[in-house]
Every structure is written in C-alpha cells, then in structure tokens.
C-alpha atoms as a PDB file:
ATOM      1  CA  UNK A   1       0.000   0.000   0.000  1.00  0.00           C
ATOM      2  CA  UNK A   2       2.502   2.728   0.863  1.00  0.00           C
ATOM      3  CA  UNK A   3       6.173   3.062  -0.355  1.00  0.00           C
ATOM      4  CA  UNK A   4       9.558   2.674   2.087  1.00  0.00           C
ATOM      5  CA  UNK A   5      10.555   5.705   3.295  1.00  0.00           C
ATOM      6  CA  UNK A   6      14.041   6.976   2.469  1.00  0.00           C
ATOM      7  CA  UNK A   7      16.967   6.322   4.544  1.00  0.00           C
ATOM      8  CA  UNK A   8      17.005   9.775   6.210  1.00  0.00           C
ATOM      9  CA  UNK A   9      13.064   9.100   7.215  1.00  0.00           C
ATOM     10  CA  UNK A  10      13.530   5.658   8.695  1.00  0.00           C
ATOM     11  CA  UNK A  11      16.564   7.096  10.779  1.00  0.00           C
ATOM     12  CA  UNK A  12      14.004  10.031  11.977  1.00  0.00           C
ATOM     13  CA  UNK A  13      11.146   7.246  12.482  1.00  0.00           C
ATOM     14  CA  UNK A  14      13.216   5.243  14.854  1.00  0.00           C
ATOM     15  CA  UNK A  15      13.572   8.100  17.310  1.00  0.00           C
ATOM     16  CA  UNK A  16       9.976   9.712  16.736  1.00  0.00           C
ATOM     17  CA  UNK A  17       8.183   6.072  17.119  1.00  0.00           C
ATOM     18  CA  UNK A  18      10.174   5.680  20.319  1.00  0.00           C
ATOM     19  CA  UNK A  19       9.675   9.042  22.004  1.00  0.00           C
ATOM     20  CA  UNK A  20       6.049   8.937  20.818  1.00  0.00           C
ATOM     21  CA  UNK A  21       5.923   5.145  22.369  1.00  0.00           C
ATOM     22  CA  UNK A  22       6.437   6.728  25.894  1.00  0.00           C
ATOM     23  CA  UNK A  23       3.778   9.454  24.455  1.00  0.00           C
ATOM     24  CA  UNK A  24       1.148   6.957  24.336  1.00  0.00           C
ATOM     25  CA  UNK A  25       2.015   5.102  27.481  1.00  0.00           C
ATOM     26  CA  UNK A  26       1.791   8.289  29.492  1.00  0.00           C
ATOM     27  CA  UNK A  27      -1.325   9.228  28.099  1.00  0.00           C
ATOM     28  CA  UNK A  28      -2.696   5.444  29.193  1.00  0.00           C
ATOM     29  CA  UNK A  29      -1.361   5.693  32.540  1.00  0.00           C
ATOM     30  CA  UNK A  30      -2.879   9.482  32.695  1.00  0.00           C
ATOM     31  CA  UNK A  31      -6.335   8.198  31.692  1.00  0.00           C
ATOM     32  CA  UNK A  32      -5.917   5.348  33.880  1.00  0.00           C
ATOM     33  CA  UNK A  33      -5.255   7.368  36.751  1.00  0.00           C
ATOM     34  CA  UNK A  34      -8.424   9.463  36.602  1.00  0.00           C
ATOM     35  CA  UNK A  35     -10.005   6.549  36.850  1.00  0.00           C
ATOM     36  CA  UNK A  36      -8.616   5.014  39.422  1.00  0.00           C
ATOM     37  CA  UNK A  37      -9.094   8.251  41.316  1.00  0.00           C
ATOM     38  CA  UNK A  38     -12.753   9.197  39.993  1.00  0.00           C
ATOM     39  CA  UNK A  39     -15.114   8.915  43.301  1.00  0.00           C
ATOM     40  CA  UNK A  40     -17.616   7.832  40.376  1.00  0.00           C
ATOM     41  CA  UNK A  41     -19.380   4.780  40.806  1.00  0.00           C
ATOM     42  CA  UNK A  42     -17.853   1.938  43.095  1.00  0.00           C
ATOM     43  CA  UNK A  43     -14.578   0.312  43.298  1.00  0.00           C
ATOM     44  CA  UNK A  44     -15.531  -2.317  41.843  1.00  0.00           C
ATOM     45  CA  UNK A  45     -17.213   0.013  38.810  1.00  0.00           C
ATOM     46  CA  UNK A  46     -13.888   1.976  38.997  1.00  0.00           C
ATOM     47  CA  UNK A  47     -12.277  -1.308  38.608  1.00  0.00           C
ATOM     48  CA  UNK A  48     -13.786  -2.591  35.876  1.00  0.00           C
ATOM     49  CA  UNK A  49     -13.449   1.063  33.583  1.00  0.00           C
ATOM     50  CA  UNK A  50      -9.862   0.208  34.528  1.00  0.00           C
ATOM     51  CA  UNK A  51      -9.640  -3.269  32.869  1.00  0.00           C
ATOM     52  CA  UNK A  52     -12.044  -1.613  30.043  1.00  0.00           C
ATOM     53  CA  UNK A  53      -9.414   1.015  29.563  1.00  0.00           C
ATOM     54  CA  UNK A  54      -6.266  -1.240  29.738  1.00  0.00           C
ATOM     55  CA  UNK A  55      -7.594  -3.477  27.325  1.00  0.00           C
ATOM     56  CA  UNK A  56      -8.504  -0.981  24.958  1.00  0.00           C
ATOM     57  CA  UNK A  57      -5.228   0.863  24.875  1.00  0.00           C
ATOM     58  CA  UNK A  58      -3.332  -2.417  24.595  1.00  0.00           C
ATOM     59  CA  UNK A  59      -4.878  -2.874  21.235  1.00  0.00           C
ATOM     60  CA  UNK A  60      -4.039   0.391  20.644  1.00  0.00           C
ATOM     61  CA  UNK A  61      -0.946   0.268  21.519  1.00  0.00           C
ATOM     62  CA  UNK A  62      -0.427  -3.124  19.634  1.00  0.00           C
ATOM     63  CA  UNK A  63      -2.160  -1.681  15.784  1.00  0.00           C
ATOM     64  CA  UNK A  64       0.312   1.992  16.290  1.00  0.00           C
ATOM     65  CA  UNK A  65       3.802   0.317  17.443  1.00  0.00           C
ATOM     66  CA  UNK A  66       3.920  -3.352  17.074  1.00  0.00           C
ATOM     67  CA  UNK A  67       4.632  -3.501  13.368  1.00  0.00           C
ATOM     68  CA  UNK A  68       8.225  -1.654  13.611  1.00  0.00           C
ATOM     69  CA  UNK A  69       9.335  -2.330   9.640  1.00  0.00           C
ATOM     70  CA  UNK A  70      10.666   0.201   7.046  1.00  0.00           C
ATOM     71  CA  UNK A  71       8.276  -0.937   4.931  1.00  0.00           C
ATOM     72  CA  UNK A  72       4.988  -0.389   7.142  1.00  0.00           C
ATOM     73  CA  UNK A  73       6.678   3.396   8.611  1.00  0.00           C
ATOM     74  CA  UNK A  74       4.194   5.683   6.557  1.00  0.00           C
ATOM     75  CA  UNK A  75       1.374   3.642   7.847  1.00  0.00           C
ATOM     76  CA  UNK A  76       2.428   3.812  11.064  1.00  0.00           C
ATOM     77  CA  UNK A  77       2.803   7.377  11.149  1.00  0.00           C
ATOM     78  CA  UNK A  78      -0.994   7.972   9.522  1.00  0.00           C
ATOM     79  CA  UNK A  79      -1.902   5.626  12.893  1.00  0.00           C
ATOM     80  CA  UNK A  80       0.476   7.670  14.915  1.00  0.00           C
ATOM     81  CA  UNK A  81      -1.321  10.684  13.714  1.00  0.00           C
ATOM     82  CA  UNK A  82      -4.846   9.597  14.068  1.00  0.00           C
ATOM     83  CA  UNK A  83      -4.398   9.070  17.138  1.00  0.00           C
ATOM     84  CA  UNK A  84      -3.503  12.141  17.962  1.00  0.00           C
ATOM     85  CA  UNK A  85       0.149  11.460  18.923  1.00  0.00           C
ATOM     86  CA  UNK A  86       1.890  12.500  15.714  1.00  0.00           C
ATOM     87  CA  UNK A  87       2.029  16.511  16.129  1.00  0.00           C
ATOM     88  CA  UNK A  88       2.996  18.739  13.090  1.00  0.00           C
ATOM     89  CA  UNK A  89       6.361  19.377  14.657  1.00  0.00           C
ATOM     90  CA  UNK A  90       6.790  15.305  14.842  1.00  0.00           C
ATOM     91  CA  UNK A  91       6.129  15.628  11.375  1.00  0.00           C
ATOM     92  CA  UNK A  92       8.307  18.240  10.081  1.00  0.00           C
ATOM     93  CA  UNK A  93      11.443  16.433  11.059  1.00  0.00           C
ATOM     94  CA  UNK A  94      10.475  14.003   7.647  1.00  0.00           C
ATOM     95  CA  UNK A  95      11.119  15.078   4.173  1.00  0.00           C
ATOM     96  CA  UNK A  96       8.403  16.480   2.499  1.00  0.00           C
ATOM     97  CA  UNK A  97       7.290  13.407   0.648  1.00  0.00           C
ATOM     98  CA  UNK A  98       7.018  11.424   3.819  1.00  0.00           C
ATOM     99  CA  UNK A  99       5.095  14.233   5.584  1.00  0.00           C
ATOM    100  CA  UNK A 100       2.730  14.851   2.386  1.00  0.00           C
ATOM    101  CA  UNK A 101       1.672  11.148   2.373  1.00  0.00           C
ATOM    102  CA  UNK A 102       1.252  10.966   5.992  1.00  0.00           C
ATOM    103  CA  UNK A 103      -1.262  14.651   5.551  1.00  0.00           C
ATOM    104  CA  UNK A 104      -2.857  13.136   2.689  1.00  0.00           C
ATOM    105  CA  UNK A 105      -4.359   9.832   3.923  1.00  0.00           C
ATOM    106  CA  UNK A 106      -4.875  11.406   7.358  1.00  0.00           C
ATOM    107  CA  UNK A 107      -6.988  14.428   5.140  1.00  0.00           C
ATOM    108  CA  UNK A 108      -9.173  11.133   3.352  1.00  0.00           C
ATOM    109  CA  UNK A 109      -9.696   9.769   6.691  1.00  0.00           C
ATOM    110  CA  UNK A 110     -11.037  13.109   7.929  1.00  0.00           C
ATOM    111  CA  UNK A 111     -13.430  14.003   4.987  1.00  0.00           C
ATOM    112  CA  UNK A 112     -14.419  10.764   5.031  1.00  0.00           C
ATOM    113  CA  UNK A 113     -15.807  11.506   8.399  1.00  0.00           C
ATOM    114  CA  UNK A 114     -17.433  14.414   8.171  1.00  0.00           C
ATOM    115  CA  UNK A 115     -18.964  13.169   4.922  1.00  0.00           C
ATOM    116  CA  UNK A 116     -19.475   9.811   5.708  1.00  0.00           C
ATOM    117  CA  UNK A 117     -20.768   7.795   1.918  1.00  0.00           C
ATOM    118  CA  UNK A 118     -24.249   6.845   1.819  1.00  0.00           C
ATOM    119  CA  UNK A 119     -25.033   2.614   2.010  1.00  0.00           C
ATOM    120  CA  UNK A 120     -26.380   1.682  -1.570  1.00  0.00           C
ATOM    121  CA  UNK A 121     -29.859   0.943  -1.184  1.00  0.00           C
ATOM    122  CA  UNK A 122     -31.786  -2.123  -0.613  1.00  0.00           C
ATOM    123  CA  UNK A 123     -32.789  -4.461  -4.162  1.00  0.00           C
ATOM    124  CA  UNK A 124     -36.116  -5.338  -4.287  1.00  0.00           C
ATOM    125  CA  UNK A 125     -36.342  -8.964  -2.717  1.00  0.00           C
ATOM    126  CA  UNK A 126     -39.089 -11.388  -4.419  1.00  0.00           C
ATOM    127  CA  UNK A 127     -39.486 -15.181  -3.168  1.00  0.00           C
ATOM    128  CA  UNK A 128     -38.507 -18.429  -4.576  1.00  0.00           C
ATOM    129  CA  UNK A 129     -41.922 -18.517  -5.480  1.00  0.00           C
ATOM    130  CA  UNK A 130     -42.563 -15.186  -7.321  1.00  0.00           C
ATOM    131  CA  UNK A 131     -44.430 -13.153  -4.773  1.00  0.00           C
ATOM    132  CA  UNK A 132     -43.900  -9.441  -3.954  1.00  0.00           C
ATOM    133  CA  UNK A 133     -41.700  -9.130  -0.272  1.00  0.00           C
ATOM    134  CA  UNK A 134     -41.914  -5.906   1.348  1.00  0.00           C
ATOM    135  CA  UNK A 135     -39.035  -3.628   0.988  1.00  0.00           C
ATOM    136  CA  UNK A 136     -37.405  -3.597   4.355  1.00  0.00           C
ATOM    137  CA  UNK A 137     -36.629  -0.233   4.299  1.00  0.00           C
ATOM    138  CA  UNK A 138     -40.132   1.799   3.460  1.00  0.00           C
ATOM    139  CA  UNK A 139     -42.421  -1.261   3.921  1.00  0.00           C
ATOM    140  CA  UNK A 140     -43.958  -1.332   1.118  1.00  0.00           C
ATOM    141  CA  UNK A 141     -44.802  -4.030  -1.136  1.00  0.00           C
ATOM    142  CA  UNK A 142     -42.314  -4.504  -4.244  1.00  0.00           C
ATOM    143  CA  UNK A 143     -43.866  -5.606  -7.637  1.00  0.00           C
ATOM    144  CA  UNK A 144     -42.153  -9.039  -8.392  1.00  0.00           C
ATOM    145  CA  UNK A 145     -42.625  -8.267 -12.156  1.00  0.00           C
ATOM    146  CA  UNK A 146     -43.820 -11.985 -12.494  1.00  0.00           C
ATOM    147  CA  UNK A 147     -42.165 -14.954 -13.963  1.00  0.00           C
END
C-alpha cells in the first residue's frame, strides 16, 4: 500500500516512534489514573473502567507500534497521527514526501468523516416462489414483475 521511506526518514522514524511510544504510554497511565481516582461509581465500577481502559489501549498500543518495519513506517505514522500522537512538529522532522503522504491519507480519513458515503440501497427482494416481499426499508410491497 505505501512506499519505504528513504533512509534519512527511517533514521528520523526510529527516534519519533520511540519518544512517541512513551507518548502513548503516558497518556494510558494518565487516563488510567483518573479513573482510578474518579469517586464515580464503586470500586468495583472503577475497577472494571480500569480493565475496560487497559484493554482498549493495549490494542491500541499493539495496531500503532507493534509492526516496527521500514516498509509499514508511513502507515504507522498515519496511525500515529490519528491518534492524535503525531504533532505537526513530529512531522516536520520528515522530508516532504514522507510528511505529504502521511497529511494526505490522514486528510481522506477526515473528509471521510465528516462526509461519511451513503449505504447503496436495498434491491427489491421477491421469493422463490414469485411473490412481492416488502421492501425492508419503506415497507412497502415490491412488484415481483412476475415470472
């Protein structure tokens, strides 16, 4: 899907995926914290949102770090940066190729949001035998056009 970065890039990505590693992890640990420390609910609800949390951010942690290959950098870094751990100063340390790929899929992810596409709609459905089925959507009945 995406290219190998240059030499100079995967050099840069070592240190950024590292300090951005302990990023994460103190962000976790932060979350967890509040938590841990909400008078919210009881300790046993408190624990609970705890395990909830941990397990989430593991597979968080797991899908932005755990693939640490030249070849799988860029997508890293759009991860890195959807999650809100990639800033634009991470980013400028990468040459401009790197750091336009990495703004470009992060961009289609974001209009993709905010303009989410529309499911295709429902085909009419007729029986084995024929008949007219109500279209699930509107509920009305859907001419089976005989046989």
């Amino acid at each position: 899907m995406f290219r190998d970065i240059p030499e100079s890039d995967w050099r840069h990505f070592k240190r950024v995926h590292e300090a951005l590693h302990e990023r994460f992890c103190q962000r976790a640990l932060d979350e967890l914290a509040g938590v841990v420390h909400s008078s919210a609910g009881s300790a046993f609800d408190r624990y609970q949102r705890a395990c909830d949390l941990l397990r989430n951010r593991n597979q968080e942690l797991a899908r932005a770090f755990d693939d640490f290959r030249r070849s799988t950098a860029v997508l890293q870094l759009v991860i890195m940066r959807r999650m809100r751990l990639l800033t634009d100063e991470d980013l400028g340390v990468f040459t401009e190729q790197t750091q336009q790929t990495v703004r470009g899929v992060d961009s289609l992810d974001s209009a993709e949001q905010v303009a989410p596409r529309e499911p295709p709609p429902a085909a009419p459905v007729r029986s084995v035998t024929g008949d007219m089925k109500p279209d699930l959507q509107s509920g009305a009945p859907v001419d089976g056009g005989g046989r």
